[in-house]
Protein backbone atom coordinates (compact mmCIF):
# COMPACT_ATOMS: atom_id res chain seq x y z
CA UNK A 1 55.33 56.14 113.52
CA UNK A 2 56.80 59.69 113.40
CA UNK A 3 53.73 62.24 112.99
CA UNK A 4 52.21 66.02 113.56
CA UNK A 5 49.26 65.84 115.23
CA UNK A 6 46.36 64.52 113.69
CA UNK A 7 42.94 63.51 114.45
CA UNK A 8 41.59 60.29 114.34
CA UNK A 9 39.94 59.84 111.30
CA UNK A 10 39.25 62.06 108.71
CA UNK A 11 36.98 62.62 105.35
CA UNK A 12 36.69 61.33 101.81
CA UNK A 13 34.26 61.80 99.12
CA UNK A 14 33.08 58.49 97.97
CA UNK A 15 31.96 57.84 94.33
CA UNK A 16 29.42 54.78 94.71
CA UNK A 17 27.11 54.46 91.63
CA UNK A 18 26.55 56.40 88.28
CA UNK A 19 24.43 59.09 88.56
CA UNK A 20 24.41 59.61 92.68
CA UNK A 21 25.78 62.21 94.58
CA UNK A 22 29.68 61.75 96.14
CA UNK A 23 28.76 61.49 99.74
CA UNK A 24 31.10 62.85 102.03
CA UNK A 25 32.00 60.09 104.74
CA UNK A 26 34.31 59.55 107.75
CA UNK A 27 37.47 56.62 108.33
CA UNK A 28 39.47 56.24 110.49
CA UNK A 29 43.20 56.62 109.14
CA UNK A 30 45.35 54.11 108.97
CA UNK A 31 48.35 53.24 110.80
CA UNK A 32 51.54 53.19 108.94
CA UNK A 33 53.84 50.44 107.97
CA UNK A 34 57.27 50.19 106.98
CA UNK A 35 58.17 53.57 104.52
CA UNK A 36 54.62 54.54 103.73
CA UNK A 37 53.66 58.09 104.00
CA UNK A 38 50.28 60.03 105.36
CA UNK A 39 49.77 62.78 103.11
CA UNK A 40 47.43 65.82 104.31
CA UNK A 41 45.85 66.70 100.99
CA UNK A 42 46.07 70.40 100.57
CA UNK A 43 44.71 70.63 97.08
CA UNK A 44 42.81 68.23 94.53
CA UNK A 45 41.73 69.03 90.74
CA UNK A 46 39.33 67.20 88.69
CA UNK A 47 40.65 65.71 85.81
CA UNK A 48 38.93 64.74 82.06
CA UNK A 49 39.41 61.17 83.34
CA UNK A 50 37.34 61.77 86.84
CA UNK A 51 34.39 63.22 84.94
CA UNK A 52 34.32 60.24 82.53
CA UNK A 53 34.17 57.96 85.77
CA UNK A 54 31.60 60.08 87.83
CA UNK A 55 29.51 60.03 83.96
CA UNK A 56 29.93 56.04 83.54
CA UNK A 57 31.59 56.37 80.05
CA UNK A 58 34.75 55.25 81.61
CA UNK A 59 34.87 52.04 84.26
CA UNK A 60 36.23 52.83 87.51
CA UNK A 61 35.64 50.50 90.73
CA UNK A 62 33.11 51.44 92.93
CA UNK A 63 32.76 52.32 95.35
CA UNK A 64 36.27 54.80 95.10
CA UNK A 65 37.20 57.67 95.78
CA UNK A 66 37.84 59.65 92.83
CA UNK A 67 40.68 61.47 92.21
CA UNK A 68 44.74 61.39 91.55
CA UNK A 69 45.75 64.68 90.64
CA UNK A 70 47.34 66.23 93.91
CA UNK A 71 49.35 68.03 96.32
CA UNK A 72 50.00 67.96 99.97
CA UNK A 73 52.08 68.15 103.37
CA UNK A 74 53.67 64.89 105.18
CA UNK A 75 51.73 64.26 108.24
CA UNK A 76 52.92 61.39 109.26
CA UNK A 77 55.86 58.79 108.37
CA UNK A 78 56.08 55.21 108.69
CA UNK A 79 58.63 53.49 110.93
CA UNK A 80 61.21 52.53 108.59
CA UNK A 81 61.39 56.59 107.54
CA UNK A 82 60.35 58.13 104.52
CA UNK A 83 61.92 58.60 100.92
CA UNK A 84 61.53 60.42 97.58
CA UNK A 85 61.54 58.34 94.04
CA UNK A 86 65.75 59.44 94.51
CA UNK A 87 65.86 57.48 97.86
CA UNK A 88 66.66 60.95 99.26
CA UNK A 89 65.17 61.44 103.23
CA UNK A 90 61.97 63.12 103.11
CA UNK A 91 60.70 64.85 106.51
CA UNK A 92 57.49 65.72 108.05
CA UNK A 93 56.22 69.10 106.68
CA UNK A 94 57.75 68.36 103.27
CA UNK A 95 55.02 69.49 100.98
CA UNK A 96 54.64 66.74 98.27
CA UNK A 97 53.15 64.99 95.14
CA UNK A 98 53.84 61.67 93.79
CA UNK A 99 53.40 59.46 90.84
CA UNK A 100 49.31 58.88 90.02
CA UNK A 101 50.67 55.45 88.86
CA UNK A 102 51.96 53.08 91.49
CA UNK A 103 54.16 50.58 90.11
CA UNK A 104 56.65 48.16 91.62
CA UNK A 105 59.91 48.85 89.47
CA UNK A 106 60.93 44.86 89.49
CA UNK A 107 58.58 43.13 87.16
CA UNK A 108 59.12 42.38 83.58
CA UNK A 109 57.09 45.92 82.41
CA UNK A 110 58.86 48.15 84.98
CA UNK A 111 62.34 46.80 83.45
CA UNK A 112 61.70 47.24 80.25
CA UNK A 113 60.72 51.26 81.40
CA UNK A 114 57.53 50.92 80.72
CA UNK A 115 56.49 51.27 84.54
CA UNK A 116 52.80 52.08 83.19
CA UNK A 117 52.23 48.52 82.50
CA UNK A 118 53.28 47.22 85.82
CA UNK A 119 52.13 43.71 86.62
CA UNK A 120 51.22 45.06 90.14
CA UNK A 121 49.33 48.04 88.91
CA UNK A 122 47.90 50.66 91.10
CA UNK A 123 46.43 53.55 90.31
CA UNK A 124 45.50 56.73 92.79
CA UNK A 125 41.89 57.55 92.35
CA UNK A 126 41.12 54.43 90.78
CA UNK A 127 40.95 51.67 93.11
CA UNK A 128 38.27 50.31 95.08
CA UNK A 129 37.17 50.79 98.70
CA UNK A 130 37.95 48.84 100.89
CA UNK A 131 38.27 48.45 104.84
CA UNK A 132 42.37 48.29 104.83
CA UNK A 133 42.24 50.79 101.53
CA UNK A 134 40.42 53.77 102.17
CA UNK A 135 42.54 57.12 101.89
CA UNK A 136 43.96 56.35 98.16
CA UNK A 137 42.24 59.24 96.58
CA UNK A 138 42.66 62.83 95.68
CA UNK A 139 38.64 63.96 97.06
CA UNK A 140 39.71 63.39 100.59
CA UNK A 141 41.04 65.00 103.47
CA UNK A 142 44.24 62.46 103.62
CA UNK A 143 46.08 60.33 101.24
CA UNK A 144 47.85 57.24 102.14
CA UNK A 145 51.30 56.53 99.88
CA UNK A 146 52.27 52.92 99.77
CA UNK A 147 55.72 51.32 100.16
CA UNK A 148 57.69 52.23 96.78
CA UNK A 149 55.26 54.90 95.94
CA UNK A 150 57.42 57.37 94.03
CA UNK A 151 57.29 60.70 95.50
CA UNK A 152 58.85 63.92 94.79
CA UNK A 153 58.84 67.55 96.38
CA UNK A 154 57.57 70.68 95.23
CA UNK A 155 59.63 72.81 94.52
CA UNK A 156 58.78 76.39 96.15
CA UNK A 157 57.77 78.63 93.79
CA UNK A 158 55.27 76.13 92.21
CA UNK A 159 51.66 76.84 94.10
CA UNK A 160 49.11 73.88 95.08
CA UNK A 161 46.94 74.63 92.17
CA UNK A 162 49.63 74.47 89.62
CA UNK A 163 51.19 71.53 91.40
CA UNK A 164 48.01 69.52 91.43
CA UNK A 165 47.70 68.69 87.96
CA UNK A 166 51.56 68.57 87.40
CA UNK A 167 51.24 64.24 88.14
CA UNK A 168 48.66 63.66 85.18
CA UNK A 169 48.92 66.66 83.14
CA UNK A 170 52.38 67.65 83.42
CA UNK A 171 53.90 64.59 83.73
CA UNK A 172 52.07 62.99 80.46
CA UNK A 173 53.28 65.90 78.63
CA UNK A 174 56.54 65.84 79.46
CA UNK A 175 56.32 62.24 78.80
CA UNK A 176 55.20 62.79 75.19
CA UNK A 177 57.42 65.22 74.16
CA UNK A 178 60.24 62.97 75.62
CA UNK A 179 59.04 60.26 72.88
CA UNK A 180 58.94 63.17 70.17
CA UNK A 181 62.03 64.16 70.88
CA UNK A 182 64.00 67.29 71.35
CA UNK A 183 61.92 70.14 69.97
CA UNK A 184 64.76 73.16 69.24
CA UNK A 185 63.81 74.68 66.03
CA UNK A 186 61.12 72.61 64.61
CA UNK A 187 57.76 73.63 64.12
CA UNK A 188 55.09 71.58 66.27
CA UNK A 189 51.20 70.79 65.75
CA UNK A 190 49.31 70.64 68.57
CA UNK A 191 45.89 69.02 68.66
CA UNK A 192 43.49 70.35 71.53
CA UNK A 193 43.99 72.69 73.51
CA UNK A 194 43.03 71.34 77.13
CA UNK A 195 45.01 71.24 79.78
CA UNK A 196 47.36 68.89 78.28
CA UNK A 197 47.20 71.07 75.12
CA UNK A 198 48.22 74.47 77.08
CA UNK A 199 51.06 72.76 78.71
CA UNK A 200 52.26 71.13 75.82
CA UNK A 201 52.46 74.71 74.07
CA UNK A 202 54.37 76.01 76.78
CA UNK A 203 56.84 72.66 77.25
CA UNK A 204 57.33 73.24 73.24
CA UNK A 205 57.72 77.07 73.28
CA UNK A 206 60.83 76.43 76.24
CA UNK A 207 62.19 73.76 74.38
CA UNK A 208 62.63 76.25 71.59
CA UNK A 209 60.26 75.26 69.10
CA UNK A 210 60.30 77.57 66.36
CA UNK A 211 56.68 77.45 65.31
CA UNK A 212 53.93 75.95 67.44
CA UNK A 213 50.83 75.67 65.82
CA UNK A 214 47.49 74.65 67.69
CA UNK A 215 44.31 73.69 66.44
CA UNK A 216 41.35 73.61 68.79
CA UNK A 217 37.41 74.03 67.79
CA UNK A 218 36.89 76.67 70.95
CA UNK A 219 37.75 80.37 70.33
CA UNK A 220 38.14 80.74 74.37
CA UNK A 221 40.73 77.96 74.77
CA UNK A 222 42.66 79.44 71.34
CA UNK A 223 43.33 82.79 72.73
CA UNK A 224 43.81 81.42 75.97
CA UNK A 225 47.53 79.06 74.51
CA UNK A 226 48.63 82.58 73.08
CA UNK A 227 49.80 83.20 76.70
CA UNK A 228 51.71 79.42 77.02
CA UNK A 229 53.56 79.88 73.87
CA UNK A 230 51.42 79.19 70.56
CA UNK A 231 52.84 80.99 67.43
CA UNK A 232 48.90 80.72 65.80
CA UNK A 233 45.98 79.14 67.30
CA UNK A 234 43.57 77.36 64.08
CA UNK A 235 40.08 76.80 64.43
CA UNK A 236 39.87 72.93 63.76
CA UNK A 237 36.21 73.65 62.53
CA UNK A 238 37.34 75.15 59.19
CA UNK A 239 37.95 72.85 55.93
CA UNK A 240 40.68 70.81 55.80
CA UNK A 241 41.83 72.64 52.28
CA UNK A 242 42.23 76.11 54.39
CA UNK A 243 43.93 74.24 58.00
CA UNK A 244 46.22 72.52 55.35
CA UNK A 245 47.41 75.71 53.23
CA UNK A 246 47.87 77.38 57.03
CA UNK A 247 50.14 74.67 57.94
CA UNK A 248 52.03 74.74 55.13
CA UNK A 249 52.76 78.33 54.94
CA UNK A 250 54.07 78.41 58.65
CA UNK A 251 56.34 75.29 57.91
CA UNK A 252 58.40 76.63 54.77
CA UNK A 253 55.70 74.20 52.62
CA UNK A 254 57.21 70.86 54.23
CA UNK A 255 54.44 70.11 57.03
CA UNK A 256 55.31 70.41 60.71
CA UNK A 257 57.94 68.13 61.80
CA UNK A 258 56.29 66.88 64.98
CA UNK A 259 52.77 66.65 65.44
CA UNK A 260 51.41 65.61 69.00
CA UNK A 261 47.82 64.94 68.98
CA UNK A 262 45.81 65.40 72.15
CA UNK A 263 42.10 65.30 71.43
CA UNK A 264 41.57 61.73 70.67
CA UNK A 265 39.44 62.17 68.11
CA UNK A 266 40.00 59.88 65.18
CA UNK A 267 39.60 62.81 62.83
CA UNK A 268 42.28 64.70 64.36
CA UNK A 269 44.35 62.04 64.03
CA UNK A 270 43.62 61.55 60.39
CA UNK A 271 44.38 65.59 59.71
CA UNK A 272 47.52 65.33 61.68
CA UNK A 273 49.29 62.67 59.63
CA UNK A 274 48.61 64.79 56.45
CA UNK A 275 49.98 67.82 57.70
CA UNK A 276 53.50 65.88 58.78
CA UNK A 277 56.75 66.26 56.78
CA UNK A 278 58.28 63.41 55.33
CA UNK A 279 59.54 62.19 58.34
CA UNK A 280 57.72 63.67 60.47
CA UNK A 281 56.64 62.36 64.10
CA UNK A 282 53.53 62.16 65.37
CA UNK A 283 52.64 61.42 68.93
CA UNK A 284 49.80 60.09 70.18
CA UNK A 285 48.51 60.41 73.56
CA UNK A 286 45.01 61.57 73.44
CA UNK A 287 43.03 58.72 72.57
CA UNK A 288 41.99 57.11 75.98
CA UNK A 289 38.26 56.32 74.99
CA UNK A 290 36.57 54.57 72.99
CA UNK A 291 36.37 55.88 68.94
CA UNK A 292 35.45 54.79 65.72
CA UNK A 293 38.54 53.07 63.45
CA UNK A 294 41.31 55.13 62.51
CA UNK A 295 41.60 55.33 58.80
CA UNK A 296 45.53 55.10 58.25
CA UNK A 297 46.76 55.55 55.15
CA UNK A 298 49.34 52.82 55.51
CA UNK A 299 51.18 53.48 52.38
CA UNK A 300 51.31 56.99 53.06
CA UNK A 301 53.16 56.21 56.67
CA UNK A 302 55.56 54.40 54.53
CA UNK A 303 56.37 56.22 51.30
CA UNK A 304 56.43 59.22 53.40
CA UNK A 305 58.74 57.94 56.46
CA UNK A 306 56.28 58.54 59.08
CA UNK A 307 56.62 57.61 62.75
CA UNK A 308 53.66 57.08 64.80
CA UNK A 309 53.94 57.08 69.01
CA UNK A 310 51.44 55.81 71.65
CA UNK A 311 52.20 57.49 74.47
CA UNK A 312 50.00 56.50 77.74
CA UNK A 313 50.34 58.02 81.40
CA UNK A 314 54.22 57.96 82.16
CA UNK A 315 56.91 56.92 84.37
CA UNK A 316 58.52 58.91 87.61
CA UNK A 317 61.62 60.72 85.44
CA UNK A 318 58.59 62.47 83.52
CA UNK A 319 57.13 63.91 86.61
CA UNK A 320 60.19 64.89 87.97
CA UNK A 321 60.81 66.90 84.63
CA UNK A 322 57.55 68.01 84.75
CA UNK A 323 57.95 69.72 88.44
CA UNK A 324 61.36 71.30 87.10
CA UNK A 325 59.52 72.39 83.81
CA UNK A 326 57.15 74.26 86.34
CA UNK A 327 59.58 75.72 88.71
CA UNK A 328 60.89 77.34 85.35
CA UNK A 329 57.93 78.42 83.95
CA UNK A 330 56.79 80.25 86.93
CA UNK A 331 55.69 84.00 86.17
CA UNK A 332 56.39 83.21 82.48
CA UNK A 333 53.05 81.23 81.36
CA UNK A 334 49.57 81.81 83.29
CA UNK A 335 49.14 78.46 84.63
CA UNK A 336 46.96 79.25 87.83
CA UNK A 337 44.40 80.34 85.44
CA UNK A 338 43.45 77.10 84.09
CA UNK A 339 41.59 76.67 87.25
CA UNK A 340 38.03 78.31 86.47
CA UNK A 341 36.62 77.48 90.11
CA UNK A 342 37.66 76.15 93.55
CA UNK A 343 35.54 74.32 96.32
CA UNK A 344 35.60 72.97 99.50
CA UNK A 345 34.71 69.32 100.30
CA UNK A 346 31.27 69.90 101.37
CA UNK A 347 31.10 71.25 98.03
CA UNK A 348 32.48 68.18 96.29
CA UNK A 349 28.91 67.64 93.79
CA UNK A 350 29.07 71.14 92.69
CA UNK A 351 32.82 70.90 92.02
CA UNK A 352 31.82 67.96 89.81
CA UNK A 353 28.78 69.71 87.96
CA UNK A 354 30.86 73.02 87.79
CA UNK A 355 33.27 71.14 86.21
CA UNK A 356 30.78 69.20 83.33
CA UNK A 357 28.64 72.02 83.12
CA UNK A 358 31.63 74.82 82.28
CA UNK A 359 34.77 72.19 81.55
CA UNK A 360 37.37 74.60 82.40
CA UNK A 361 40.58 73.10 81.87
CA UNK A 362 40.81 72.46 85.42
CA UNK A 363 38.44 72.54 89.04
CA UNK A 364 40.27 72.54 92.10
CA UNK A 365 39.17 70.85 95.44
CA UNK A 366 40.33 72.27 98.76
CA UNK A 367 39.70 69.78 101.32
CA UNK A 368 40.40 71.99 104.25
CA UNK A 369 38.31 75.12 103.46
CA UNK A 370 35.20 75.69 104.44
C-alpha cells in the first residue's frame, strides 16, 4: 500500500441515538485493498439532510457517522493503484472529492443511468458502524473510498469550503438543470433559496437564463441570491394574486418556462405549476421528506402541456459538471459565504446546534484544527 505517513488510527464523530451528543472516538484505520483510497478529510459541511438525521425526522443507521459532503488529500493508495471516475491515475497528494452515492455501474439501475438506484447502494454518511466499516463519513479525521468509488479532483482555484458541498449541493443542481434542460434565454422560477437555491441561481444565470426569478419566505437569503445571479428575489409569504401578476410581468405574460422547485413544500409545488407556460417544465427535486398530498391539477398538466421531473441525488457526470461549473464561477458569485461558521472536531455538537439554531446555508467542519 503506497502512503504518506500516517498515524495509526485516527478520529470520527459518531452519531449513536436521537437526542445525544456525537462523541468523538478513536479506530484504527484500515488497511487498503485492491484500488481503494484513504482520504485525509480536510473539510466537512453539514448538510439539510445531516440535521434531519441528528433530529430523528429522517432514518439514518446508527450508530454512523454523519456526514457526505467533503473534501480532502490522498493519504494513502491501495495496491492495485488509484483512479478517478475517468480511469485516469490519481497520486498521493491529489486533493479530492467523490460521488456521496456509491454505486456499482453494472446492475440493471446503473445501466439504465439511473446510478442513484443502484441495487448495491451505498451512501457516504449514511451507513452503519461497523468493525470492518468505520471511516465512511464526512465528521471524521479520514475517509475510506471503496473499490469503484467515483472520484474526481479539485480543480485549483475551487477552495475546501466551496468544494465541500459541491458532491450534494452542486452536483444535484447540476443534475436538475440537466433534466430541465438547456436554460439560454428562458426565464426560470426558483423555489427556495438554500444552498441548492443559491447555486441553482448562479448555474441558471451562466447558462444564460434571461430572467431568474426566486421566491423564498426569508428577506436574508433573498438579498443574499442577488449576488449568484437572481433577476428579482419574491417573498413567497405574499398572496398568490400579487406572486402571480409578478411572474407574469417578468415573463412577457406567458409564465416562466422552467420552474425548478427546491423547498419541498407541497404548496410550493402547487404555486409553481400555475405560474408555468404552456409547456413549461417543472423540476422537482426538493421534496425528500415526508408532506401532505400534492393537489395536482391533472387536467391542467394536460390541457396545458406540462412536464413534471423528479429529480433525486445524481450520477458522477453531474458532479463532474458541477466541479467545472465552480472552477468557472470562481470570483464571479460569493460562494464561500454560504458558510456562516466553521469548527473543529472537538467542536462537532456545537457545529450541529450552530447549524439548527442559525441554519445558515452551510457549517463547515475542520477536522484538523484545533
Amino acid at each position: 500500500m503506497n502512503e504518506i505517513e500516517v498515524p495509526p488510527d485516527g478520529r470520527v464523530a459518531v452519531f449513536r441515538a436521537v437526542g445525544e451528543p456525537l462523541t468523538v472516538e478513536h479506530y484504527p484505520l484500515p488497511q487498503l485493498v485492491g484500488t481503494e483510497v484513504l482520504v485525509k478529510v480536510r473539510c466537512s459541511t453539514i448538510c439539510g439532510s445531516d440535521l434531519h438525521s441528528y433530529s430523528g425526522s429522517r432514518h439514518s443507521p446508527m450508530p454512523c457517522v454523519l456526514g457526505h459532503e467533503m473534501v480532502g488529500i490522498i493519504v494513502a493508495i491501495g495496491p492495485d493503484g488509484a483512479f478517478d471516475f475517468r480511469r485516469r491515475p490519481l497520486q498521493l497528494g491529489d486533493r479530492i472529492t467523490w460521488s456521496m452515492v456509491w454505486s456499482c455501474g453494472q446492475c440493471f439501475y446503473c445501466q439504465q443511468g439511473i446510478r442513484s438506484k443502484c441495487e448495491k447502494l451505498m451512501k457516504f454518511g449514511h451507513e452503519e458502524l461497523t468493525a470492518n466499516r468505520v471511516f465512511i463519513g464526512g465528521m471524521a479525521e479520514y475517509c475510506q473510498l471503496p473499490e469503484g468509488t467515483s472520484i474526481f479532483q479539485v480543480p485549483d482555484n475551487v477552495p475546501d469550503v466551496v468544494a465541500s458541498p459541491s458532491n450534494c449541493a452542486t452536483a444535484t443542481v447540476a443534475a436538475t438543470i440537466r433534466y430541465a434542460g438547456p436554460l439560454k434565454d428562458k426565464s426560470v422560477l426558483i423555489h427556495g433559496a438554500g444552498m441548492l437555491g443559491q447555486t441553482a441561481c448562479a448555474m441558471a444565470s451562466l447558462g444564460g437564463a434571461a430572467e431568474i426569478i426566486v421566491l423564498e419566505p426569508n428577506l436574508r437569503r433573498r438579498e443574499q441570491t442577488m449576488k449568484f445571479g437572481a433577476t428579482v428575489a419574491v417573498d413567497s409569504g405574499q398572496s398568490l394574486d400579487t406572486i402571480r401578476s409578478l411572474v407574469l410581468e417578468r415573463t412577457c405574460g406567458r409564465g416562466a418556462d422552467v420552474s425548478i422547485e427546491l423547498s419541498g413544500y407541497p404548496e410550493a409545488i402547487e404555486l409553481g405549476l400555475g405560474l408555468l407556460r404552456f409547456g413549461g417544465t417543472m423540476v422537482l427535486a426538493g421534496s425528500t421528506f415526508p408532506t401532505r398530498a400534492v393537489q395536482l391539477p391533472a387536467e391542467q398538466v394536460v390541457r396545458r402541456l406540462l412536464q413534471i421531473v423528479g429529480v433525486y441525488n445524481y450520477n458522477p457526470e453531474d458532479l463532474e459538471a458541477g466541479l467545472e461549473f465552480l472552477s468557472k464561477a470562481q470570483g464571479r458569485f460569493p460562494f464561500a459565504e454560504l458558510v456562516g461558521k466553521s469548527f473543529s472536531l472537538s467542536e462537532i455538537n456545537s457545529a450541529f446546534a450552530f447549524a439548527r439554531e442559525q441554519r445558515p446555508p452551510r457549517v463547515a467542519v475542520f477536522p484538523w484544527s484545533q
